[in-house]
PDB file of N, CA and C in Angstrom:
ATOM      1  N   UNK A   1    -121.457 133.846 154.359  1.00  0.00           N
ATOM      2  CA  UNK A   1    -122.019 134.346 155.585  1.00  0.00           C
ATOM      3  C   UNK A   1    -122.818 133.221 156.256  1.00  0.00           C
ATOM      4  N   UNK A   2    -123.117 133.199 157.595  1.00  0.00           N
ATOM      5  CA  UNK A   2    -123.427 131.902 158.260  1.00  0.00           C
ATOM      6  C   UNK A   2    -124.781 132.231 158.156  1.00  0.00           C
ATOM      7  N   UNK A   3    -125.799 131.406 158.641  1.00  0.00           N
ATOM      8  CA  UNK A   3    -126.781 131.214 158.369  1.00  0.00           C
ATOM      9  C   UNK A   3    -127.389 131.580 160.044  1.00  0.00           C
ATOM     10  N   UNK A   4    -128.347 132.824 160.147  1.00  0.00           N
ATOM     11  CA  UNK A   4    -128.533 133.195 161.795  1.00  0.00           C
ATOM     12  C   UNK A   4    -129.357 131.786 162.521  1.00  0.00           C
ATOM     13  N   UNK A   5    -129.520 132.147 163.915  1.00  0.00           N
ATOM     14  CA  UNK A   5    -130.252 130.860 164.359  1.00  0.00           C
ATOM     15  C   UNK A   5    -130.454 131.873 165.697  1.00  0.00           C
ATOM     16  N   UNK A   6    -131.965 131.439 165.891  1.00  0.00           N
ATOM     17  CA  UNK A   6    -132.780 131.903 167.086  1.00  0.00           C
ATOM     18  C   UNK A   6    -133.268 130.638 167.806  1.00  0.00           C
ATOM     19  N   UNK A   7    -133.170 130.814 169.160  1.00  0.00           N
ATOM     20  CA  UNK A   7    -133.807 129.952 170.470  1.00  0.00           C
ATOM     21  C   UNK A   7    -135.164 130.703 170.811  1.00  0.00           C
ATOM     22  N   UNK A   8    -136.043 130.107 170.448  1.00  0.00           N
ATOM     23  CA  UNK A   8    -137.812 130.345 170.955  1.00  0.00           C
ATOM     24  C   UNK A   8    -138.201 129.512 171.710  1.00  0.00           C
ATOM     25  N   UNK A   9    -139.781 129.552 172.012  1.00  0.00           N
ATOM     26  CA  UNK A   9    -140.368 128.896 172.345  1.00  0.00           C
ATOM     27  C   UNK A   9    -141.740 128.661 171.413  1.00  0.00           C
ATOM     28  N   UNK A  10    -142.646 127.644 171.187  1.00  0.00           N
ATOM     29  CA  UNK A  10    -143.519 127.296 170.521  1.00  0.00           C
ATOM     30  C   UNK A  10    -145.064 127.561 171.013  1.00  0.00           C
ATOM     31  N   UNK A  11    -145.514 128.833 170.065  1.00  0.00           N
ATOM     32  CA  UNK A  11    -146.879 128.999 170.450  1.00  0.00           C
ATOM     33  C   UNK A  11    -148.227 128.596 169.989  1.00  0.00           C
ATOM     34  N   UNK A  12    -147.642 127.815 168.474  1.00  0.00           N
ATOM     35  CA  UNK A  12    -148.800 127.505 167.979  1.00  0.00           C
ATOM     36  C   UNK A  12    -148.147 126.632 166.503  1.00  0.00           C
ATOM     37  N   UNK A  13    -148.411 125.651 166.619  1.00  0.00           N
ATOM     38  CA  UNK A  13    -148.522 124.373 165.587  1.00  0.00           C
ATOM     39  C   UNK A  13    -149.569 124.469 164.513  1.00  0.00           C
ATOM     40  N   UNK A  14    -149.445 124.418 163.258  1.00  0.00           N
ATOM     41  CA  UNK A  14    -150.168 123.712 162.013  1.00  0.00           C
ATOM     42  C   UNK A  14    -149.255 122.381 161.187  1.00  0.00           C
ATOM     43  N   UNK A  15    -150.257 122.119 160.097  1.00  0.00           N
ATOM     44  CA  UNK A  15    -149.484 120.864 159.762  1.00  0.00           C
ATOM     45  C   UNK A  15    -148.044 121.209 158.533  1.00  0.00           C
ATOM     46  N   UNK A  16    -147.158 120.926 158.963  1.00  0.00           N
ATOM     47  CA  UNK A  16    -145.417 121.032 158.822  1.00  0.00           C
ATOM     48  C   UNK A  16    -144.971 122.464 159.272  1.00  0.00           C
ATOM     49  N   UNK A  17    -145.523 123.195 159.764  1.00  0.00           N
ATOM     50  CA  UNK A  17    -145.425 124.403 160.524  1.00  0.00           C
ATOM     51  C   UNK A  17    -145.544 124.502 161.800  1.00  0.00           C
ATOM     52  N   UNK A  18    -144.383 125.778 162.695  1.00  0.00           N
ATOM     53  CA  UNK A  18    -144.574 126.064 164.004  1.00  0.00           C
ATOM     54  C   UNK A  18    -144.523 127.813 164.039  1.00  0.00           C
ATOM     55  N   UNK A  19    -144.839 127.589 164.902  1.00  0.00           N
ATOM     56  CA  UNK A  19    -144.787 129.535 164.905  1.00  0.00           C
ATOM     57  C   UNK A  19    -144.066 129.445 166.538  1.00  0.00           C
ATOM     58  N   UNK A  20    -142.662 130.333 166.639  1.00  0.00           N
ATOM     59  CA  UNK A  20    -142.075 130.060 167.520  1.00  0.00           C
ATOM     60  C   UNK A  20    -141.804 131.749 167.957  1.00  0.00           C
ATOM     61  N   UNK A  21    -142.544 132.078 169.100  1.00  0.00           N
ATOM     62  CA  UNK A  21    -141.945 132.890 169.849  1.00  0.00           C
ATOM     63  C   UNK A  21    -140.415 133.232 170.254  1.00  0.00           C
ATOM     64  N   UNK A  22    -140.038 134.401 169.444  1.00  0.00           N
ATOM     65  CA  UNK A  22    -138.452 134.608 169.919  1.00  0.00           C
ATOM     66  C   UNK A  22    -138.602 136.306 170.816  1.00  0.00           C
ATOM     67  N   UNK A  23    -137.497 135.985 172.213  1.00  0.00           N
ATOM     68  CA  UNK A  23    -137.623 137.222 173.144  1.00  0.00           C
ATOM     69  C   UNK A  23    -136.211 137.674 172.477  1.00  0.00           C
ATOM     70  N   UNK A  24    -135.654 139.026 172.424  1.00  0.00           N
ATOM     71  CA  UNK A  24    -135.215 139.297 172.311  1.00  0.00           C
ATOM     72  C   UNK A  24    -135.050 140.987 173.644  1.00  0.00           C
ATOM     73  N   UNK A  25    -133.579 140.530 174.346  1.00  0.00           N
ATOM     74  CA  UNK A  25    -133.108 141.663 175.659  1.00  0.00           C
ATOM     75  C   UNK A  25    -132.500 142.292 175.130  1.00  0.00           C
ATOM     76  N   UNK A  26    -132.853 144.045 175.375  1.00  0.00           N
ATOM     77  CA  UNK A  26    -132.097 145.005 174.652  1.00  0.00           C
ATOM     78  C   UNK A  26    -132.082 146.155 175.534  1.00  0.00           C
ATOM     79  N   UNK A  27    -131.148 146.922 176.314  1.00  0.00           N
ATOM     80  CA  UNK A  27    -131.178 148.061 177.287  1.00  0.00           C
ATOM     81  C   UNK A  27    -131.848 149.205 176.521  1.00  0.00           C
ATOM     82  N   UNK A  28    -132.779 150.126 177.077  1.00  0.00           N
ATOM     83  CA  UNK A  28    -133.165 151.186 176.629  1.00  0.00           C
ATOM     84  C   UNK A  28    -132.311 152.232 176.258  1.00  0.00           C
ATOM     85  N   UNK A  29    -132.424 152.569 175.508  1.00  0.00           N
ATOM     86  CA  UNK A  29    -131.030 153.492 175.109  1.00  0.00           C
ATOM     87  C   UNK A  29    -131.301 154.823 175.983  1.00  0.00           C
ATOM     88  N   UNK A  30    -132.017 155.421 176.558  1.00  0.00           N
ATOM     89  CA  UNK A  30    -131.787 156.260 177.288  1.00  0.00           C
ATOM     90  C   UNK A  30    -131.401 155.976 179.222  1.00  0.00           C
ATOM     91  N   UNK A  31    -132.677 155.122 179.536  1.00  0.00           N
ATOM     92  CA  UNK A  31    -132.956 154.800 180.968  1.00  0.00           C
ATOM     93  C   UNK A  31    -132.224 153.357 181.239  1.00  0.00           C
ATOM     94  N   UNK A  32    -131.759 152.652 180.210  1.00  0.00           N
ATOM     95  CA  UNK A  32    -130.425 151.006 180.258  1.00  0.00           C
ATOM     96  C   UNK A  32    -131.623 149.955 181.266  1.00  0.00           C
ATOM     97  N   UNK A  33    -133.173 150.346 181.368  1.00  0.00           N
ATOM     98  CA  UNK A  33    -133.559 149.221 181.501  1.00  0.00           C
ATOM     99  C   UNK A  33    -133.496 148.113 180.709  1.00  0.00           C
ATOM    100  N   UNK A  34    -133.671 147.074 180.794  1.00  0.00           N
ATOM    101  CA  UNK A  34    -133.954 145.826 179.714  1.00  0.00           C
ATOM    102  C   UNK A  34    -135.215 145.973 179.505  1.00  0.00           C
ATOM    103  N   UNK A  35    -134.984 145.674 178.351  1.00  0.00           N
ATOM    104  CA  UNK A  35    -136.593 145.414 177.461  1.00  0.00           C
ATOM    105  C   UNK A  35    -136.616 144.301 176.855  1.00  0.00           C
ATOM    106  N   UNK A  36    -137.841 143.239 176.898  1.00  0.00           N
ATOM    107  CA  UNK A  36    -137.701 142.261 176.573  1.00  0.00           C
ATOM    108  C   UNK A  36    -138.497 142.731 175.147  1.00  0.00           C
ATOM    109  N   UNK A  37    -138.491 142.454 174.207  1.00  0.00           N
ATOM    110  CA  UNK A  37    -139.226 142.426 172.884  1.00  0.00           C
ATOM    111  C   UNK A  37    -139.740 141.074 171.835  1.00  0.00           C
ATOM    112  N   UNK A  38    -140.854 140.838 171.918  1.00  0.00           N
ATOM    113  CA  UNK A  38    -140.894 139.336 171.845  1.00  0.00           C
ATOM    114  C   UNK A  38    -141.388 139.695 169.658  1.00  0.00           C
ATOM    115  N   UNK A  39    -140.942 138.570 169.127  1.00  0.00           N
ATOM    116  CA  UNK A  39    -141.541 138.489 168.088  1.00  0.00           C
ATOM    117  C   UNK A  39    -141.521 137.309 167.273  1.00  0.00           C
ATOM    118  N   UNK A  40    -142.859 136.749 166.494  1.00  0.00           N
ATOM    119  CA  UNK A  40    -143.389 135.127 165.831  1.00  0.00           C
ATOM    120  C   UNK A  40    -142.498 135.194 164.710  1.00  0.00           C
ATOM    121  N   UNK A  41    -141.919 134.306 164.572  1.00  0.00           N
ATOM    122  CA  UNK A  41    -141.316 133.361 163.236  1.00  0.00           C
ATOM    123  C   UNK A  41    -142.267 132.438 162.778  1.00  0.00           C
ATOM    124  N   UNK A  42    -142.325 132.305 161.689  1.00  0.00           N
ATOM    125  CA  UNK A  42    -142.893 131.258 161.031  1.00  0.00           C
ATOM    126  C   UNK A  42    -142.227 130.236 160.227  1.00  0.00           C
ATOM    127  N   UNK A  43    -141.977 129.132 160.588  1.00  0.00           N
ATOM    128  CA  UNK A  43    -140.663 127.699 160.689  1.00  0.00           C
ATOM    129  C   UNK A  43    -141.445 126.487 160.469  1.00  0.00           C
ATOM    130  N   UNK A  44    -140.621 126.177 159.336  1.00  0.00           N
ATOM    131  CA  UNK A  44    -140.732 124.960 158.337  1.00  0.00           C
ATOM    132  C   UNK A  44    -140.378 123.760 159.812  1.00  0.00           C
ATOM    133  N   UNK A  45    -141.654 122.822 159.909  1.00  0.00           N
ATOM    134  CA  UNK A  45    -141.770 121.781 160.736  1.00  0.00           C
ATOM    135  C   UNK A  45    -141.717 120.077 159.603  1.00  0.00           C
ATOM    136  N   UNK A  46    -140.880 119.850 159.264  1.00  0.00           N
ATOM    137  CA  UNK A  46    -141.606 118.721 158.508  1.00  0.00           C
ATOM    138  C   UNK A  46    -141.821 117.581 159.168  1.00  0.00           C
ATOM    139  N   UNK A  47    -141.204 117.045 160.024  1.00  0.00           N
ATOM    140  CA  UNK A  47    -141.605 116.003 160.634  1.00  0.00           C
ATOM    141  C   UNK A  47    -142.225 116.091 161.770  1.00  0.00           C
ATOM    142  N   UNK A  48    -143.394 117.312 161.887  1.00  0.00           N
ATOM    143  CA  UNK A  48    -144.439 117.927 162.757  1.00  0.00           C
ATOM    144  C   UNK A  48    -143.800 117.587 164.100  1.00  0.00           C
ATOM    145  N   UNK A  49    -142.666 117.592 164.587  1.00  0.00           N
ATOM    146  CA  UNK A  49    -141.702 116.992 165.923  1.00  0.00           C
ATOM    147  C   UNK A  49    -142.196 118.405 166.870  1.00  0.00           C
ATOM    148  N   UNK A  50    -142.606 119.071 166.734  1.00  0.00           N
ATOM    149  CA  UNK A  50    -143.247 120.329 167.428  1.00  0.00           C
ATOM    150  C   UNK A  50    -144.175 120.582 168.145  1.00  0.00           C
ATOM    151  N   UNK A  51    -144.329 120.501 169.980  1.00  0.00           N
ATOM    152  CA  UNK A  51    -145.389 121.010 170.478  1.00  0.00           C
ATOM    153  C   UNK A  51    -145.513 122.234 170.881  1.00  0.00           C
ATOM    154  N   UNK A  52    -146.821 122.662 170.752  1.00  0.00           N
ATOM    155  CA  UNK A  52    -146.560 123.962 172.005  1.00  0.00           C
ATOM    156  C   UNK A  52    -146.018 124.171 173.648  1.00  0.00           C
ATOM    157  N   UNK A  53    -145.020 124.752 173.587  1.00  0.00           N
ATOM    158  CA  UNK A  53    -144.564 125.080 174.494  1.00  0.00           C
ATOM    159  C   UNK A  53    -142.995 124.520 174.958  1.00  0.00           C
ATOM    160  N   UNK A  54    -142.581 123.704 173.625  1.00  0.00           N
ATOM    161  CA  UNK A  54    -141.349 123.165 173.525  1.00  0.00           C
ATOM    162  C   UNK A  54    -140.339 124.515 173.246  1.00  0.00           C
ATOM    163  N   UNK A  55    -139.127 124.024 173.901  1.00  0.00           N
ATOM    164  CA  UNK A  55    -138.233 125.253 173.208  1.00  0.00           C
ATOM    165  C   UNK A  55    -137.508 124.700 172.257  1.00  0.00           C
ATOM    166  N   UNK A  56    -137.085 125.152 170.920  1.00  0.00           N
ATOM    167  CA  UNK A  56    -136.854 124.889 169.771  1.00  0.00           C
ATOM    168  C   UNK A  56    -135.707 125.993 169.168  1.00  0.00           C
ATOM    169  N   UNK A  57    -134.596 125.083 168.377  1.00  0.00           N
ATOM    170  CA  UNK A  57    -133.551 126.570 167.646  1.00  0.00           C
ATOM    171  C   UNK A  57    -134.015 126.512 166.576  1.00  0.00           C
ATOM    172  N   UNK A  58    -134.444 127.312 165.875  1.00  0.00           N
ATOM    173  CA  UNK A  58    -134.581 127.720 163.932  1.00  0.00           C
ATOM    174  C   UNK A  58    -133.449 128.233 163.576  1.00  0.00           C
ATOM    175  N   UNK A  59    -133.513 127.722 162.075  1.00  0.00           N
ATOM    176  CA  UNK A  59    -132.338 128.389 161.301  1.00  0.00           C
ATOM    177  C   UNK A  59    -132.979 129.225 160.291  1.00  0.00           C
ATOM    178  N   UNK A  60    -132.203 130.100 159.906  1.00  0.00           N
ATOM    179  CA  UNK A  60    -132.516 131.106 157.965  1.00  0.00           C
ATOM    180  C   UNK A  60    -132.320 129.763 157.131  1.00  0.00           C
ATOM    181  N   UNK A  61    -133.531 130.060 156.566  1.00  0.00           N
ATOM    182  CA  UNK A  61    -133.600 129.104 155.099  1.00  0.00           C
ATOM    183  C   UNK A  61    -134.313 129.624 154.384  1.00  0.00           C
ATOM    184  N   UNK A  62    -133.932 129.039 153.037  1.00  0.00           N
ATOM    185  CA  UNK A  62    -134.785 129.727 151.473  1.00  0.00           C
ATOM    186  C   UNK A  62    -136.004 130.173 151.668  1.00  0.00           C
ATOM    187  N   UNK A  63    -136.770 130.930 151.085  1.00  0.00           N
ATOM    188  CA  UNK A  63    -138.260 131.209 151.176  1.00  0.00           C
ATOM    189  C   UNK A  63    -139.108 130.315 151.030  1.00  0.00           C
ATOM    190  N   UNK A  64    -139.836 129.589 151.995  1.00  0.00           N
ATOM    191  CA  UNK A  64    -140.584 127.839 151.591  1.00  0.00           C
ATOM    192  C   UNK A  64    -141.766 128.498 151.404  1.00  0.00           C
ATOM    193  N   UNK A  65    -142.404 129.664 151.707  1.00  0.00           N
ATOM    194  CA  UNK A  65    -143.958 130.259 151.521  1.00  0.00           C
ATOM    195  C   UNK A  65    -144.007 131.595 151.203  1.00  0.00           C
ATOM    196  N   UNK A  66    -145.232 131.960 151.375  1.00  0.00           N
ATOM    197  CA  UNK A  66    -145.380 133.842 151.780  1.00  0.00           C
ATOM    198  C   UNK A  66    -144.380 134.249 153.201  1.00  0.00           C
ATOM    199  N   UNK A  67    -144.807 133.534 153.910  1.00  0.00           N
ATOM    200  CA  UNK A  67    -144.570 133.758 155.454  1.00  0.00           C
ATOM    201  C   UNK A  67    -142.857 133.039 155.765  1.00  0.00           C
ATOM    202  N   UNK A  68    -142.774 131.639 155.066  1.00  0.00           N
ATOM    203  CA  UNK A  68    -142.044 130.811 156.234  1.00  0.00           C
ATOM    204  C   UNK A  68    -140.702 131.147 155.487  1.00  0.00           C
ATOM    205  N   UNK A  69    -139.734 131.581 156.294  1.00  0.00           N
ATOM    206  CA  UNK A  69    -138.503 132.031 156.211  1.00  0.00           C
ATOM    207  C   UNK A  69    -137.335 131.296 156.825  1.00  0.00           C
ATOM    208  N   UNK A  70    -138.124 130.151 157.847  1.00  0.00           N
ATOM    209  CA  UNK A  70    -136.832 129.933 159.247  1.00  0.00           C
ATOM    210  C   UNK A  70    -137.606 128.057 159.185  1.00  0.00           C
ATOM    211  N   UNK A  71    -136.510 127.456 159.736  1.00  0.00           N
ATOM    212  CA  UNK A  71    -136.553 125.983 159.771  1.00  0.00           C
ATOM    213  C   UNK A  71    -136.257 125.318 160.945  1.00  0.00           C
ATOM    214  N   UNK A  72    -136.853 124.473 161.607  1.00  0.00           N
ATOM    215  CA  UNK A  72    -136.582 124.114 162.869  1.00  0.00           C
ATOM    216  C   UNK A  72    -135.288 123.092 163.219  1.00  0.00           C
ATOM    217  N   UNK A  73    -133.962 123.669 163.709  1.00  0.00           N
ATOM    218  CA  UNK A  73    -133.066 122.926 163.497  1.00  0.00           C
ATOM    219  C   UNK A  73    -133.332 121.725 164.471  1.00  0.00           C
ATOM    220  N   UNK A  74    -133.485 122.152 165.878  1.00  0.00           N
ATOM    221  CA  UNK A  74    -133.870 120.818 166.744  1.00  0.00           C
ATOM    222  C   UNK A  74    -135.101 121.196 167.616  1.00  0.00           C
ATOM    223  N   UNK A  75    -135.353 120.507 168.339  1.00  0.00           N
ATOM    224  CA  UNK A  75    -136.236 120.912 169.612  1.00  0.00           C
ATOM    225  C   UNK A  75    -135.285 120.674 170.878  1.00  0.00           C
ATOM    226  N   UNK A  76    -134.775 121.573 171.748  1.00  0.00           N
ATOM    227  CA  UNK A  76    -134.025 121.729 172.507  1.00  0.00           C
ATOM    228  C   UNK A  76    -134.454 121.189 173.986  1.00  0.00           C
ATOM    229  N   UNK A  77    -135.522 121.415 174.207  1.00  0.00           N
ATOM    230  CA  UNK A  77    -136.695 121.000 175.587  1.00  0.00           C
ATOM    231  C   UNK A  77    -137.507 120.582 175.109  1.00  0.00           C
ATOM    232  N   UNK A  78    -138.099 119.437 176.120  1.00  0.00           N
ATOM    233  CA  UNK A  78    -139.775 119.413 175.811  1.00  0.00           C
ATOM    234  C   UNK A  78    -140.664 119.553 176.435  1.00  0.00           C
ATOM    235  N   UNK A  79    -141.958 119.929 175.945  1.00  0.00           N
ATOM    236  CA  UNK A  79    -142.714 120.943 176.860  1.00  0.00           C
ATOM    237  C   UNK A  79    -142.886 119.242 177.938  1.00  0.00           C
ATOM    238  N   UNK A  80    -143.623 119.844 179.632  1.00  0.00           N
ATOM    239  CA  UNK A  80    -143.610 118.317 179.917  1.00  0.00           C
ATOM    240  C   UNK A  80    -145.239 118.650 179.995  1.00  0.00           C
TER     241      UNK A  80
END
């Protein structure tokens, strides 16, 4: 099975860590508005290449902590 991957954005940096805002659009199942639903990942940074406000893809990776589940494959933008 492939390994998922989310496009965020970066809200908050520690050291080899990012915490990356992911939106996720989903129609209301009754009224088919969109709903945006936002929720934090916590992503293995090792070469701290991460600012706030960069947009960044994570991948699923092994359990590196309590929390960190997801790994920063690149940084896609940079914040300017």
């Amino acid at each position: 099975m492939p390994k998922k991957e989310k496009l965020g954005k970066v809200v908050s940096t520690l050291d080899k860590t990012a915490v990356v805002e992911v939106a996720e659009f989903r129609p209301h199942a009754i009224y088919k508005k969109i709903i945006a639903k936002t929720k934090n990942y916590i992503a293995n940074d090792v070469n701290n290449m991460c600012v706030i406000g960069d947009l960044v893809r994570i991948i699923e990776s092994r359990p590196i902590s309590k929390r960190k589940r997801w790994s920063v494959a690149e940084v896609t933008e940079k914040a300017t």
